[in-house]
C-alpha atoms as a PDB file:
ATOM      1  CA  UNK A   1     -14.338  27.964 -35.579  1.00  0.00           C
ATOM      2  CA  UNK A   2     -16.343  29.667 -33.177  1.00  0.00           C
ATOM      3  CA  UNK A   3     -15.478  32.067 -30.545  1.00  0.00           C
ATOM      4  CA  UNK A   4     -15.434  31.273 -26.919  1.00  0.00           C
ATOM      5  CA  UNK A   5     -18.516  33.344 -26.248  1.00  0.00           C
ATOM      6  CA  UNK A   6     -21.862  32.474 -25.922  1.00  0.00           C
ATOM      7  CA  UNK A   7     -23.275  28.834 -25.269  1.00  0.00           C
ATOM      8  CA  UNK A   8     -22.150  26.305 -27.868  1.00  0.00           C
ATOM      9  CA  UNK A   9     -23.956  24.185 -29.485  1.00  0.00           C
ATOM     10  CA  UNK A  10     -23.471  20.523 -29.204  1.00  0.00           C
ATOM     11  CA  UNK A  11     -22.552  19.910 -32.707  1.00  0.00           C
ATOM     12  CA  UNK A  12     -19.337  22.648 -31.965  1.00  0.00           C
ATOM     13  CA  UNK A  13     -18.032  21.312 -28.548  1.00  0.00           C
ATOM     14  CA  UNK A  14     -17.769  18.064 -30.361  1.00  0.00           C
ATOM     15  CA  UNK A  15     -15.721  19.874 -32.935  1.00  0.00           C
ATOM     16  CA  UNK A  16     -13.924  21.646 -30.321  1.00  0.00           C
ATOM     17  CA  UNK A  17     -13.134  18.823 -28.093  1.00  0.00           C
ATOM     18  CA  UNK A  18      -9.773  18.614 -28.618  1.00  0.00           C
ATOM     19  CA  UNK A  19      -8.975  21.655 -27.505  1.00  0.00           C
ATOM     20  CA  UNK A  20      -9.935  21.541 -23.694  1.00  0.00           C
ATOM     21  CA  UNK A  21      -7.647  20.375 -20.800  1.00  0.00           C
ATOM     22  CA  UNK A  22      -7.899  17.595 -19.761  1.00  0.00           C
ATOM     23  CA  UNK A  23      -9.185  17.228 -15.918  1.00  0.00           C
ATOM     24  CA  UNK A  24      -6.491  16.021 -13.392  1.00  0.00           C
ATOM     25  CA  UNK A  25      -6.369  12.696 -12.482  1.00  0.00           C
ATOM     26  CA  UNK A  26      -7.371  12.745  -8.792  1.00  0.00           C
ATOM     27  CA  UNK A  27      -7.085   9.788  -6.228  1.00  0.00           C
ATOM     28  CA  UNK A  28      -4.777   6.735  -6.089  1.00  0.00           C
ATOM     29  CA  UNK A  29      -3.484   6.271  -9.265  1.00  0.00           C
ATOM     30  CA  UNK A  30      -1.201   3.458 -11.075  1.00  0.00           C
ATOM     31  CA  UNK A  31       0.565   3.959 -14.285  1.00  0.00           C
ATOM     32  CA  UNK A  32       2.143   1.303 -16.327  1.00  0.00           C
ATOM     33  CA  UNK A  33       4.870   2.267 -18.633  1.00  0.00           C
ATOM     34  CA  UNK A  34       6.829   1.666 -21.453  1.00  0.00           C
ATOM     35  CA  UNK A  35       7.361  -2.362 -22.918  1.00  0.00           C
ATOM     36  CA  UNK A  36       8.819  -3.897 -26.301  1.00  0.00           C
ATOM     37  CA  UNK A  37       8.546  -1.533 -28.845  1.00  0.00           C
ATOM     38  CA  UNK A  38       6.637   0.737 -27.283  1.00  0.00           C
ATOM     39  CA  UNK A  39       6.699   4.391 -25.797  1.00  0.00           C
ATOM     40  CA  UNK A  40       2.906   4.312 -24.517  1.00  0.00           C
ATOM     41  CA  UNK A  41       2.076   4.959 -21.075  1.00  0.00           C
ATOM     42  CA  UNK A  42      -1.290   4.109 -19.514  1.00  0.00           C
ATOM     43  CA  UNK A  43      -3.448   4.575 -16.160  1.00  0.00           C
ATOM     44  CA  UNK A  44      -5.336   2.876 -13.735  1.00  0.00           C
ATOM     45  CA  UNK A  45      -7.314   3.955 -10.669  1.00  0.00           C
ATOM     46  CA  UNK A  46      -5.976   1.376  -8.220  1.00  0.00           C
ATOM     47  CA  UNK A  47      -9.487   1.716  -6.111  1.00  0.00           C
ATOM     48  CA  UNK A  48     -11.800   0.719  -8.368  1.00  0.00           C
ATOM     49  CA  UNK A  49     -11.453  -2.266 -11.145  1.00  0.00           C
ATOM     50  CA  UNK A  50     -11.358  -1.899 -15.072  1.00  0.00           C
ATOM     51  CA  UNK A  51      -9.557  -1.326 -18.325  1.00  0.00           C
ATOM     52  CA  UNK A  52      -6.412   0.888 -18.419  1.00  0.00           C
ATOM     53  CA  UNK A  53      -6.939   4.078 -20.273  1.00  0.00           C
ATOM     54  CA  UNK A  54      -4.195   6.081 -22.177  1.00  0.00           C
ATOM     55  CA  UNK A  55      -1.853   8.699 -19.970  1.00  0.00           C
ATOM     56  CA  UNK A  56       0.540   9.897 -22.891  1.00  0.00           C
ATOM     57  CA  UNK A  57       4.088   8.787 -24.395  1.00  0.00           C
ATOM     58  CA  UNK A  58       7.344   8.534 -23.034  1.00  0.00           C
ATOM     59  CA  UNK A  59      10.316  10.557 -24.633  1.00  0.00           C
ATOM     60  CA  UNK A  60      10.961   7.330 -26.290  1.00  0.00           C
ATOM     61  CA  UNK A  61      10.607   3.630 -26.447  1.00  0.00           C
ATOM     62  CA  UNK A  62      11.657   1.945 -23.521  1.00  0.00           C
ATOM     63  CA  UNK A  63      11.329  -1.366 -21.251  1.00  0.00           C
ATOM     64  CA  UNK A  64      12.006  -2.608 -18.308  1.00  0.00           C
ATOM     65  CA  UNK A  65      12.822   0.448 -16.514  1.00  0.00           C
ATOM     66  CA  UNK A  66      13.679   1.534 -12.800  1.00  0.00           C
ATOM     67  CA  UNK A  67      10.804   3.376 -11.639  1.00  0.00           C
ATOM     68  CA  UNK A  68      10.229   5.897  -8.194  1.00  0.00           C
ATOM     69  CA  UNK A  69       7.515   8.115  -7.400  1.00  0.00           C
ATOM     70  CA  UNK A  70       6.388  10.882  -4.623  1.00  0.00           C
ATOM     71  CA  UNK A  71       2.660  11.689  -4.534  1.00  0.00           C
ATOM     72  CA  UNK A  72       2.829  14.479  -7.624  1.00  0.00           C
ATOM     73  CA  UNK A  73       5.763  13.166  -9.839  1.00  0.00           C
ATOM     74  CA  UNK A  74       6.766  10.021 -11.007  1.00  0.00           C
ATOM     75  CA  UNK A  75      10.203   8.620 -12.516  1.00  0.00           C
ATOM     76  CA  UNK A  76      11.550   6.324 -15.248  1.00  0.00           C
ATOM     77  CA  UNK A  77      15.298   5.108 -15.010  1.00  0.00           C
ATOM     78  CA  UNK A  78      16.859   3.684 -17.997  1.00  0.00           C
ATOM     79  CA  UNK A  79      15.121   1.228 -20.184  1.00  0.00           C
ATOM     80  CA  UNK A  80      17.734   1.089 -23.028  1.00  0.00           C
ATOM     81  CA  UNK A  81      19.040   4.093 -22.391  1.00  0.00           C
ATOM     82  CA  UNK A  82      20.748   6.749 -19.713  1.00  0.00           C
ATOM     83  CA  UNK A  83      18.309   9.014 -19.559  1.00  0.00           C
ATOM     84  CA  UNK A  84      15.472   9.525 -16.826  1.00  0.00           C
ATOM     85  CA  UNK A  85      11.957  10.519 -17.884  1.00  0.00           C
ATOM     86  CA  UNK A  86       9.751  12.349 -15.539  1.00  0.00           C
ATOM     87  CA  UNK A  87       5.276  12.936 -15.554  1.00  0.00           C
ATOM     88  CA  UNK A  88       3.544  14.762 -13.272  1.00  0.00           C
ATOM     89  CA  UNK A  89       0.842  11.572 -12.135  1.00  0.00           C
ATOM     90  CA  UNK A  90      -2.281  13.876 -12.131  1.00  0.00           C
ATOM     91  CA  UNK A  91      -1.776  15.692 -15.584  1.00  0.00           C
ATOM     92  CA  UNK A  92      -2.323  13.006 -18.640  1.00  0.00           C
ATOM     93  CA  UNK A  93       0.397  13.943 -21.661  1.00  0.00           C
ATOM     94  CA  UNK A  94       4.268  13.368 -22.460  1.00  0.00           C
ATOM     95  CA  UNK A  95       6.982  12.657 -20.169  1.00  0.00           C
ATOM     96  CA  UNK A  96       9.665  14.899 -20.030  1.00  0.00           C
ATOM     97  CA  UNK A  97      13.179  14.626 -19.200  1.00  0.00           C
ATOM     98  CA  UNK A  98      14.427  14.878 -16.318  1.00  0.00           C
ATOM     99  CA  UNK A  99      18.560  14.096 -16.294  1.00  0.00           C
ATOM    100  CA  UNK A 100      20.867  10.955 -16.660  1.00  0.00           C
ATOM    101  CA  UNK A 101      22.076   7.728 -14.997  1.00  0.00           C
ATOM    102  CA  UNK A 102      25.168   7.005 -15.271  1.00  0.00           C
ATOM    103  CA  UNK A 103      25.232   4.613 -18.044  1.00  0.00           C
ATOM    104  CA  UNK A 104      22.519   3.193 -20.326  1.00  0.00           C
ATOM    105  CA  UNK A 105      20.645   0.853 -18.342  1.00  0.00           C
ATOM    106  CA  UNK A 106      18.444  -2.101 -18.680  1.00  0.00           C
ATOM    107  CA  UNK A 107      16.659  -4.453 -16.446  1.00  0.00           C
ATOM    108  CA  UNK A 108      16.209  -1.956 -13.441  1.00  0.00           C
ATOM    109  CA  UNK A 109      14.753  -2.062 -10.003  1.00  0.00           C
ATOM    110  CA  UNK A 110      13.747   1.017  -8.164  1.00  0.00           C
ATOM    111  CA  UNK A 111      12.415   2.315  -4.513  1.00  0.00           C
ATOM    112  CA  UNK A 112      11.581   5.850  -3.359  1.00  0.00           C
ATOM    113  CA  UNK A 113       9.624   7.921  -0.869  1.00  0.00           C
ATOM    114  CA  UNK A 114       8.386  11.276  -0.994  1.00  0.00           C
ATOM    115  CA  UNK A 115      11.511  13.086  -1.294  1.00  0.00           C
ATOM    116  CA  UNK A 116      14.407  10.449  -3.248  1.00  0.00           C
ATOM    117  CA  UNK A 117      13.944   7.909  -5.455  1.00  0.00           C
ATOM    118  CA  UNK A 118      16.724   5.007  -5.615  1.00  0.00           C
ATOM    119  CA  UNK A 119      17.664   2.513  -9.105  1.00  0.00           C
ATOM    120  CA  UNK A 120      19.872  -0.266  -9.642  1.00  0.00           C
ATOM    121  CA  UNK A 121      22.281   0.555 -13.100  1.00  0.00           C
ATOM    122  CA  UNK A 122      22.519  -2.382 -14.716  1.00  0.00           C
ATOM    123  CA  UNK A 123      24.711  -1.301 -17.962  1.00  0.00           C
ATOM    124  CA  UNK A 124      23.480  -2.900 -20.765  1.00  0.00           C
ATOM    125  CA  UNK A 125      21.321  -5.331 -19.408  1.00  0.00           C
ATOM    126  CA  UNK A 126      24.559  -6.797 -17.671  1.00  0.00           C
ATOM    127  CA  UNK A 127      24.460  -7.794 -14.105  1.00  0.00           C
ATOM    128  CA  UNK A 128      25.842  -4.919 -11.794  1.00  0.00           C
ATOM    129  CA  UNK A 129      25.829  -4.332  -7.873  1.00  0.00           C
ATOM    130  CA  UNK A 130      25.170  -0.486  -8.745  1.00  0.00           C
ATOM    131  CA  UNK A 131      22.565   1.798  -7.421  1.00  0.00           C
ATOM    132  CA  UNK A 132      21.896   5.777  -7.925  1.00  0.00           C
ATOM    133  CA  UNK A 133      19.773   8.582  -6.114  1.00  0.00           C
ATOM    134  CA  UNK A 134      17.904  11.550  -7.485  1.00  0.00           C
ATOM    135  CA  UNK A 135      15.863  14.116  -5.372  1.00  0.00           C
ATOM    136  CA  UNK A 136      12.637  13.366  -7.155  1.00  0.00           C
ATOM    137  CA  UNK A 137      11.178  17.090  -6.586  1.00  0.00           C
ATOM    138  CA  UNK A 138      13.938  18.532  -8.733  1.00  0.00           C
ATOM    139  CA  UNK A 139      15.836  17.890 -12.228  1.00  0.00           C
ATOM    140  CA  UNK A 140      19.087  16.737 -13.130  1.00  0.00           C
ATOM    141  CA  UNK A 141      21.770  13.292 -13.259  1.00  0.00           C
ATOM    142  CA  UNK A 142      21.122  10.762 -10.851  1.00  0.00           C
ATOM    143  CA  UNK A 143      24.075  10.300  -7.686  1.00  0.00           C
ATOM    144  CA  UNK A 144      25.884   7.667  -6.698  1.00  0.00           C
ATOM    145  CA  UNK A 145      24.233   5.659  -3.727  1.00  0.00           C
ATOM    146  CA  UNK A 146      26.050   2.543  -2.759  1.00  0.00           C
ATOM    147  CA  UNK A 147      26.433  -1.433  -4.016  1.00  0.00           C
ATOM    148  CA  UNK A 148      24.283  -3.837  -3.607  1.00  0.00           C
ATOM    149  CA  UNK A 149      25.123  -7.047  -1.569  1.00  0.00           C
ATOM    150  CA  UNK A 150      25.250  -9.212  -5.215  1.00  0.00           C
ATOM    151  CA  UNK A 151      25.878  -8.412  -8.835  1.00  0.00           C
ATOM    152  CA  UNK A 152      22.510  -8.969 -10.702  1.00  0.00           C
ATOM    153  CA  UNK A 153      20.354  -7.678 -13.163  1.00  0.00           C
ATOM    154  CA  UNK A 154      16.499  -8.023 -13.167  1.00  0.00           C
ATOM    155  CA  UNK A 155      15.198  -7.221  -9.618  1.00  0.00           C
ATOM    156  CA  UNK A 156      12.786  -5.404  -8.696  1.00  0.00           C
ATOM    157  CA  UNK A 157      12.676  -2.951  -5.587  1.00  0.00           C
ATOM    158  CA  UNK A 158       9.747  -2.299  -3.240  1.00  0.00           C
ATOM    159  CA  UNK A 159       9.746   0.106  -0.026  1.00  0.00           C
ATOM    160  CA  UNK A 160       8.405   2.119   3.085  1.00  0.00           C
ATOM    161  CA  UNK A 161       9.300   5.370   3.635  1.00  0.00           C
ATOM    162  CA  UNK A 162      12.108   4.785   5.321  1.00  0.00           C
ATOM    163  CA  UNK A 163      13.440   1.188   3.819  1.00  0.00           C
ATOM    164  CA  UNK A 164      14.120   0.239   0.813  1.00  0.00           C
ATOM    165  CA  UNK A 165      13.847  -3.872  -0.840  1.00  0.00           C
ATOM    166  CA  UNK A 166      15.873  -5.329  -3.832  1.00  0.00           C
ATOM    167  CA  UNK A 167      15.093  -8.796  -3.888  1.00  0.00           C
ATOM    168  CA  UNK A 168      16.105 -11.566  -6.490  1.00  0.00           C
ATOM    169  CA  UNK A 169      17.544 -11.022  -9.999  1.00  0.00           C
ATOM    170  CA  UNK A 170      19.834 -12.934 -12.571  1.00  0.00           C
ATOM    171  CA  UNK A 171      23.241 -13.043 -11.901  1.00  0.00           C
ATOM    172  CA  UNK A 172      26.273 -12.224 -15.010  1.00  0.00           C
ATOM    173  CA  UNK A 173      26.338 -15.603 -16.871  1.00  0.00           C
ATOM    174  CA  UNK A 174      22.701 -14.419 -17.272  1.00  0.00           C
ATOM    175  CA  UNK A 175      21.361 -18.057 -16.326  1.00  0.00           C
ATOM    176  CA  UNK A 176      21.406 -18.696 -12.279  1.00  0.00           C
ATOM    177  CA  UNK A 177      18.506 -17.131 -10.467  1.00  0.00           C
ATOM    178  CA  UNK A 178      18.622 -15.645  -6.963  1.00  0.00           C
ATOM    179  CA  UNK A 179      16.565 -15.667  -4.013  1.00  0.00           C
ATOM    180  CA  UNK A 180      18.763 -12.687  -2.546  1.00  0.00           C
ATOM    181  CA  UNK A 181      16.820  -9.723  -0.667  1.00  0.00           C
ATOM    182  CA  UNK A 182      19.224  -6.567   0.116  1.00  0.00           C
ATOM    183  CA  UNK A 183      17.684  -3.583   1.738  1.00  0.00           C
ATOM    184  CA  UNK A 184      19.095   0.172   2.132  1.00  0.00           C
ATOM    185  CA  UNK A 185      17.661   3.211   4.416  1.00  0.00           C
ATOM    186  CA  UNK A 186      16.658   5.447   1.450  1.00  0.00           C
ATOM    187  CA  UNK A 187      16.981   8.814   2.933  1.00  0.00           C
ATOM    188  CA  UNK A 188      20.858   7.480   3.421  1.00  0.00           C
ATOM    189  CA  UNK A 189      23.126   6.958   0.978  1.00  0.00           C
ATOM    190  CA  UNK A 190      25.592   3.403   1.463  1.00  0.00           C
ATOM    191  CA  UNK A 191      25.733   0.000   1.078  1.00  0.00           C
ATOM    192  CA  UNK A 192      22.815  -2.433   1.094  1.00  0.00           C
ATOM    193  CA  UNK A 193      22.682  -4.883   3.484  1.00  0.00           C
ATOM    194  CA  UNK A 194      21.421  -8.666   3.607  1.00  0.00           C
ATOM    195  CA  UNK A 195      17.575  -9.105   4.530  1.00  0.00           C
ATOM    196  CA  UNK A 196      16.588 -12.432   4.093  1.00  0.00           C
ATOM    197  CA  UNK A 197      15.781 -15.173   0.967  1.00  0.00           C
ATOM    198  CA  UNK A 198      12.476 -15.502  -1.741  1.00  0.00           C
ATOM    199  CA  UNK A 199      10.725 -18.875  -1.452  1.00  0.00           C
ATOM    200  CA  UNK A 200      11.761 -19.355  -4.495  1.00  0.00           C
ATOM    201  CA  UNK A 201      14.935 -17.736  -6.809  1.00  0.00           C
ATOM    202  CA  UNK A 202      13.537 -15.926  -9.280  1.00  0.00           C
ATOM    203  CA  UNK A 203      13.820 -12.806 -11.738  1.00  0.00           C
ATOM    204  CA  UNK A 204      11.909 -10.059 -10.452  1.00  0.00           C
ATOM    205  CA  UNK A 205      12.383  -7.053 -13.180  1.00  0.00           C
ATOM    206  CA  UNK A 206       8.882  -5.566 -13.793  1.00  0.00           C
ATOM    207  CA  UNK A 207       7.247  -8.826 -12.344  1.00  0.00           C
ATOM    208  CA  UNK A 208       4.522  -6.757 -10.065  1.00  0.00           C
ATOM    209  CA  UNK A 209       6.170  -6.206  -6.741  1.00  0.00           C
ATOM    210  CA  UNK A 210       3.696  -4.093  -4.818  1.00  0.00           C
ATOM    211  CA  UNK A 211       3.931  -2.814  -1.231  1.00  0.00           C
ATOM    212  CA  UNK A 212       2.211  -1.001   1.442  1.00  0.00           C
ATOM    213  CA  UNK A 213       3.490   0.688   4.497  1.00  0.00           C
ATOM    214  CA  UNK A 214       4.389  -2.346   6.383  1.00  0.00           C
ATOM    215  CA  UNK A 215       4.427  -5.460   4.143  1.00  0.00           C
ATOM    216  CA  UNK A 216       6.170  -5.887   0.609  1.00  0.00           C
ATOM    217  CA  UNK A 217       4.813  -8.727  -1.820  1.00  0.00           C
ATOM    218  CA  UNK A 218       6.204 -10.536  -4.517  1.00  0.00           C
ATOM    219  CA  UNK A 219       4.354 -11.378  -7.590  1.00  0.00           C
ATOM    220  CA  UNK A 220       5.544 -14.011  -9.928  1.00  0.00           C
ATOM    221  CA  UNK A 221       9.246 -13.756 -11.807  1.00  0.00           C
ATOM    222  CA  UNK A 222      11.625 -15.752 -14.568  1.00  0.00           C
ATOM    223  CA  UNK A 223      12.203 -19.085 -12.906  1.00  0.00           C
ATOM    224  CA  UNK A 224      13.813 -19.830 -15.950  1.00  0.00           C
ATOM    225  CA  UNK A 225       9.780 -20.626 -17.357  1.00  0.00           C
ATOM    226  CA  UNK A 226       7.771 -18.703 -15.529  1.00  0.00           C
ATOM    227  CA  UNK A 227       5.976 -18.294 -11.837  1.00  0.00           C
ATOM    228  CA  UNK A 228       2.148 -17.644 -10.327  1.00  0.00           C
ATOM    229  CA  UNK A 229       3.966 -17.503  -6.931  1.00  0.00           C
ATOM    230  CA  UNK A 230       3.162 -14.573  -4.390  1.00  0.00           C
ATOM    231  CA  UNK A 231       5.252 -14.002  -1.179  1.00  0.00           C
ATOM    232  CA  UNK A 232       5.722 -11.553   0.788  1.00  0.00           C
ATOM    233  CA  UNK A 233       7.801 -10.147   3.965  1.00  0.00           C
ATOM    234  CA  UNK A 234       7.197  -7.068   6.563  1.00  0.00           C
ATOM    235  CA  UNK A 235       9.697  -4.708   5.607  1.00  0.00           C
ATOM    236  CA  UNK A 236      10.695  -3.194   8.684  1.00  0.00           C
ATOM    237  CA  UNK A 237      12.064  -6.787   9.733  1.00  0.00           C
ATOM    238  CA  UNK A 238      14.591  -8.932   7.955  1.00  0.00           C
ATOM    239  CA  UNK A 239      13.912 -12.691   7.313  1.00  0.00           C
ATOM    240  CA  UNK A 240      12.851 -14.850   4.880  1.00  0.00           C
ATOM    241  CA  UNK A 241       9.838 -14.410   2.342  1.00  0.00           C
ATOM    242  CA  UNK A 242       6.807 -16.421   3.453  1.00  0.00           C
ATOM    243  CA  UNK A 243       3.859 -17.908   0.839  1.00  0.00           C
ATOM    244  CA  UNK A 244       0.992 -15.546   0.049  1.00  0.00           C
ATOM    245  CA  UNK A 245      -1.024 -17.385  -2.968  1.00  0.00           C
ATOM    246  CA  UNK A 246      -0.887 -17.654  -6.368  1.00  0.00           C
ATOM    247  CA  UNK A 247      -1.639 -15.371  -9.542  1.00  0.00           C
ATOM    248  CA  UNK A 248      -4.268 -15.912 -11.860  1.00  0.00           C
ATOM    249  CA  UNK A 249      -1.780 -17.021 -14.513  1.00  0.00           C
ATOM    250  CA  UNK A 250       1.694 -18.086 -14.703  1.00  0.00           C
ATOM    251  CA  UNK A 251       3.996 -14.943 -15.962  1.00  0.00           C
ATOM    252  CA  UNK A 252       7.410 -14.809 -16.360  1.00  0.00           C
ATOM    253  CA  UNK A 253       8.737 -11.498 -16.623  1.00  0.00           C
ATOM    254  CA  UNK A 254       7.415  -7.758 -17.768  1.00  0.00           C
ATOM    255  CA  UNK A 255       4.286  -7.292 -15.863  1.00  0.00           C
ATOM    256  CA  UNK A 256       4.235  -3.935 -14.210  1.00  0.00           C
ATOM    257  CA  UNK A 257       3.878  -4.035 -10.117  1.00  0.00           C
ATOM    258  CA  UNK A 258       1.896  -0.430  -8.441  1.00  0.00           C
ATOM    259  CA  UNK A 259       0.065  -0.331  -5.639  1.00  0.00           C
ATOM    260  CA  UNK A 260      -2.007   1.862  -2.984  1.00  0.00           C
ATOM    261  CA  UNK A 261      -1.817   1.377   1.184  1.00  0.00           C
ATOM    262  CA  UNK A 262      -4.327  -1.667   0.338  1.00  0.00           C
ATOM    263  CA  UNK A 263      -4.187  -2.953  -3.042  1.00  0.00           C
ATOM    264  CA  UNK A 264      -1.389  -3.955  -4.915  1.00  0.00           C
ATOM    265  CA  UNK A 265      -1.506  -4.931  -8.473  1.00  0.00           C
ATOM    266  CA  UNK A 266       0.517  -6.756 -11.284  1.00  0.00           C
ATOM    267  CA  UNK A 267      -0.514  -5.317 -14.964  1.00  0.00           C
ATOM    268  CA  UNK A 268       0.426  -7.419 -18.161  1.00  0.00           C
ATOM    269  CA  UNK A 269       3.773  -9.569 -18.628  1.00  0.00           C
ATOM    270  CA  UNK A 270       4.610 -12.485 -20.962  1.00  0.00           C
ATOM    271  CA  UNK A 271       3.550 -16.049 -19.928  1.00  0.00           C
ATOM    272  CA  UNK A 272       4.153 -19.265 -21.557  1.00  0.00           C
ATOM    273  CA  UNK A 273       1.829 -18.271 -24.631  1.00  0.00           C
ATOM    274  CA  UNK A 274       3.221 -15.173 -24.767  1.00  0.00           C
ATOM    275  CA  UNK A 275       2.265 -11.161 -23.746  1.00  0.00           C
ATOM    276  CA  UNK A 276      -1.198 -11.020 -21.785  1.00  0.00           C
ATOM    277  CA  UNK A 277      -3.090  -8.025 -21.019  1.00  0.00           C
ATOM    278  CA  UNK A 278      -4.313  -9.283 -17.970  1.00  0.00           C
ATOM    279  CA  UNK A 279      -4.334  -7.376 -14.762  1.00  0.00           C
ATOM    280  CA  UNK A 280      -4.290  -8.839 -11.318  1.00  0.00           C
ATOM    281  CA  UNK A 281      -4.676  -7.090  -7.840  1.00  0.00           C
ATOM    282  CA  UNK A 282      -4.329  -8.539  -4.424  1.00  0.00           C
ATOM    283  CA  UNK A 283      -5.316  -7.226  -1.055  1.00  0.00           C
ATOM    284  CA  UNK A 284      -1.687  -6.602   0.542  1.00  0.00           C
ATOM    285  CA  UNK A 285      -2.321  -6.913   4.366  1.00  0.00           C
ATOM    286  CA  UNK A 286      -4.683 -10.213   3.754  1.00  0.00           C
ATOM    287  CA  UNK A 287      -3.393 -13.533   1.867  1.00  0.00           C
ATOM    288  CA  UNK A 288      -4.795 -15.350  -0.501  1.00  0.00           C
ATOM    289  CA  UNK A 289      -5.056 -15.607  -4.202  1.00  0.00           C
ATOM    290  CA  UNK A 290      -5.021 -12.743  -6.988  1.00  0.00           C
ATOM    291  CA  UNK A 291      -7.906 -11.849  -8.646  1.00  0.00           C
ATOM    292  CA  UNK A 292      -9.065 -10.320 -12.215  1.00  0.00           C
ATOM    293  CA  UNK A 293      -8.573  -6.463 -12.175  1.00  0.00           C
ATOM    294  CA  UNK A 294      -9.228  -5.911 -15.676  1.00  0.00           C
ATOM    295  CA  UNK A 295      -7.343  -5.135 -18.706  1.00  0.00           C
ATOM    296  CA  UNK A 296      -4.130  -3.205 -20.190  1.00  0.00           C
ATOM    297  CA  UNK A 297      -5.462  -1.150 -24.076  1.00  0.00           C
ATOM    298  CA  UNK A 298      -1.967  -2.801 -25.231  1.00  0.00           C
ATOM    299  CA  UNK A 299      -0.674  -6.370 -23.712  1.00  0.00           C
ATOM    300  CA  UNK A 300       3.244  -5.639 -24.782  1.00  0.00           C
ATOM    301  CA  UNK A 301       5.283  -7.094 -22.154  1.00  0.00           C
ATOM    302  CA  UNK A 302       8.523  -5.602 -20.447  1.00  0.00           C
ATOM    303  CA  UNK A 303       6.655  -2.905 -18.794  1.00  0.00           C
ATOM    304  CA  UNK A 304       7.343  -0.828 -15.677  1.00  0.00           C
ATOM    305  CA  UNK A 305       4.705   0.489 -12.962  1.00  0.00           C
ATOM    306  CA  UNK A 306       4.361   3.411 -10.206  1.00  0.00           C
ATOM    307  CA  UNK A 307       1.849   4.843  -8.245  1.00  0.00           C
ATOM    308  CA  UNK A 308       1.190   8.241  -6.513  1.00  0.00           C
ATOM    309  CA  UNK A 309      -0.203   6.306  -3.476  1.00  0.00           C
ATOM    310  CA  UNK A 310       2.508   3.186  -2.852  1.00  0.00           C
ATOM    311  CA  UNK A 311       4.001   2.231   0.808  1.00  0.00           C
ATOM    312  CA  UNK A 312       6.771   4.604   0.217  1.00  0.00           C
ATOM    313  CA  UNK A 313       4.546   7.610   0.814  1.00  0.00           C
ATOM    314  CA  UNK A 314       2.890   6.555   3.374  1.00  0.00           C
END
């Protein structure tokens, strides 16, 4: 091998490769997580459009996970099991861990802002009206927050960075679909309270909820065969969802929602054929219909998405 002085050659940097760091990943930037059978996490630049490429692994196979995020560090709750998995969103490799929730946990919805992140527990895939806390800058077991307004499992959470959304889910003879929104203050710990009703009852886990700092969106969900429905609300309000468009395809559950200030996007799933490695994105503050982002290296469904850049943070 050569040394590291001098001018190489082109024939040994190719050799050598391997062995330099990797540059940080710098602007907005969505990861998608996780899925059946599968430990693999992959990036996106939410700006621009195109293929994922591969971030790194996760400590171990997981799906449909609770996520959170701050603008350096993002988090993984559950997805089979208790534990929480942590990356830091510019530096491509493994996740790491990070603590526990309470129980092993399936089917998970989460919300955060720069400072606390905030999951549903749904033990076992079973619904649950329990949510948890962590201080996203540090390490260590997840707190208890407060209950939920209903017992579900399979919602999905969006935010600002002050409120948090829960909306829809499945609730525990694990076949009637709600159209239930709660909402919580995130930087307080308590109850949720009611905010309004989907168009249309539906399971949200993983489904591609996006937000910005005003407006969260809905994409698709289990209607008990699948959705291309968008709606959205303004999440400082309460009220009813209103109609934004449709997806480019009909999905029912495991597509992974991140988004920037602007863009929001929904990345894989499994529709009525099966797992698609389609990737959708939508401009948040306008309405209309999704359009073709590009597409995920691996199409497993049951995956979960962040972003450094969501409404949360800003």
């Amino acid at each position: 091998m050569p040394n590291y002085q001098g001018v190489w050659s082109l024939s040994e940097q190719y050799q050598n490769a391997s062995g330099w760091p990797l540059p940080p990943l710098e602007g907005n930037v969505g990861i998608i997580a996780g899925g059946s059978s599968t430990n693999v996490i992959q990036y996106v630049f939410i700006n621009t459009l195109g293929d994922s490429s591969d971030f790194g692994d996760l400590t171990q196979n997981k799906s449909n996970m609770g996520t959170g995020a701050s603008s350096t560090r993002g988090l993984f709750f559950g997805g089979g099991a208790a534990s929480i998995d942590f990356i830091t969103i510019s530096s491509r490799g493994a996740a790491s861990d990070f603590g526990d929730i309470s129980a092993s946990s399936s089917l998970d919805a989460g919300v955060s802002n720069e400072t606390r992140a905030v999951t549903t527990v749904c033990q076992g895939g079973s619904a649950a009206n329990v949510m948890e806390y962590v201080t996203i800058a540090t390490t260590g077991n997840a707190v208890d927050f407060g209950d939920r307004t209903v017992n579900v499992y399979g919602s999905h959470g969006a935010c600002s960075s002050t409120r948090g959304l829960f909306a829809g889910g499945i609730q525990s003879d694990f076949v009637t679909l709600v159209n239930t929104m709660d909402y919580i203050t995130i930087a307080s710990a308590g109850n949720a309270s009611d905010f309004g009703d989907l168009t249309v009852a539906r399971g949200l886990n993983g489904s591609g909820v996006v937000c910005s700092s005003t407006r969260s969106v809905f994409m698709g969900g289990d209607t008990g065969s699948g959705s291309n429905v968008i709606d959205y609300v303004t999440t400082a309000s309460t009220g009813n969802a209103i109609d934004f468009g449709d997806m480019i395809t009909t999905r029912r559950y495991g597509g992974a929602g991140i988004s920037s200030s602007t863009r929001g996007i929904k990345a894989g799933g499994y529709g009525p054929s099966g797992s698609t490695n389609t990737i959708d994105y939508i401009t948040i503050a306008s309405t209309g219909n999704a359009s073709d982002f590009g597409d995920l290296t691996i199409g497993s469904g049951y995956r979960s998405g962040l972003s450094n850049a969501h409404g949360g943070l800003s």
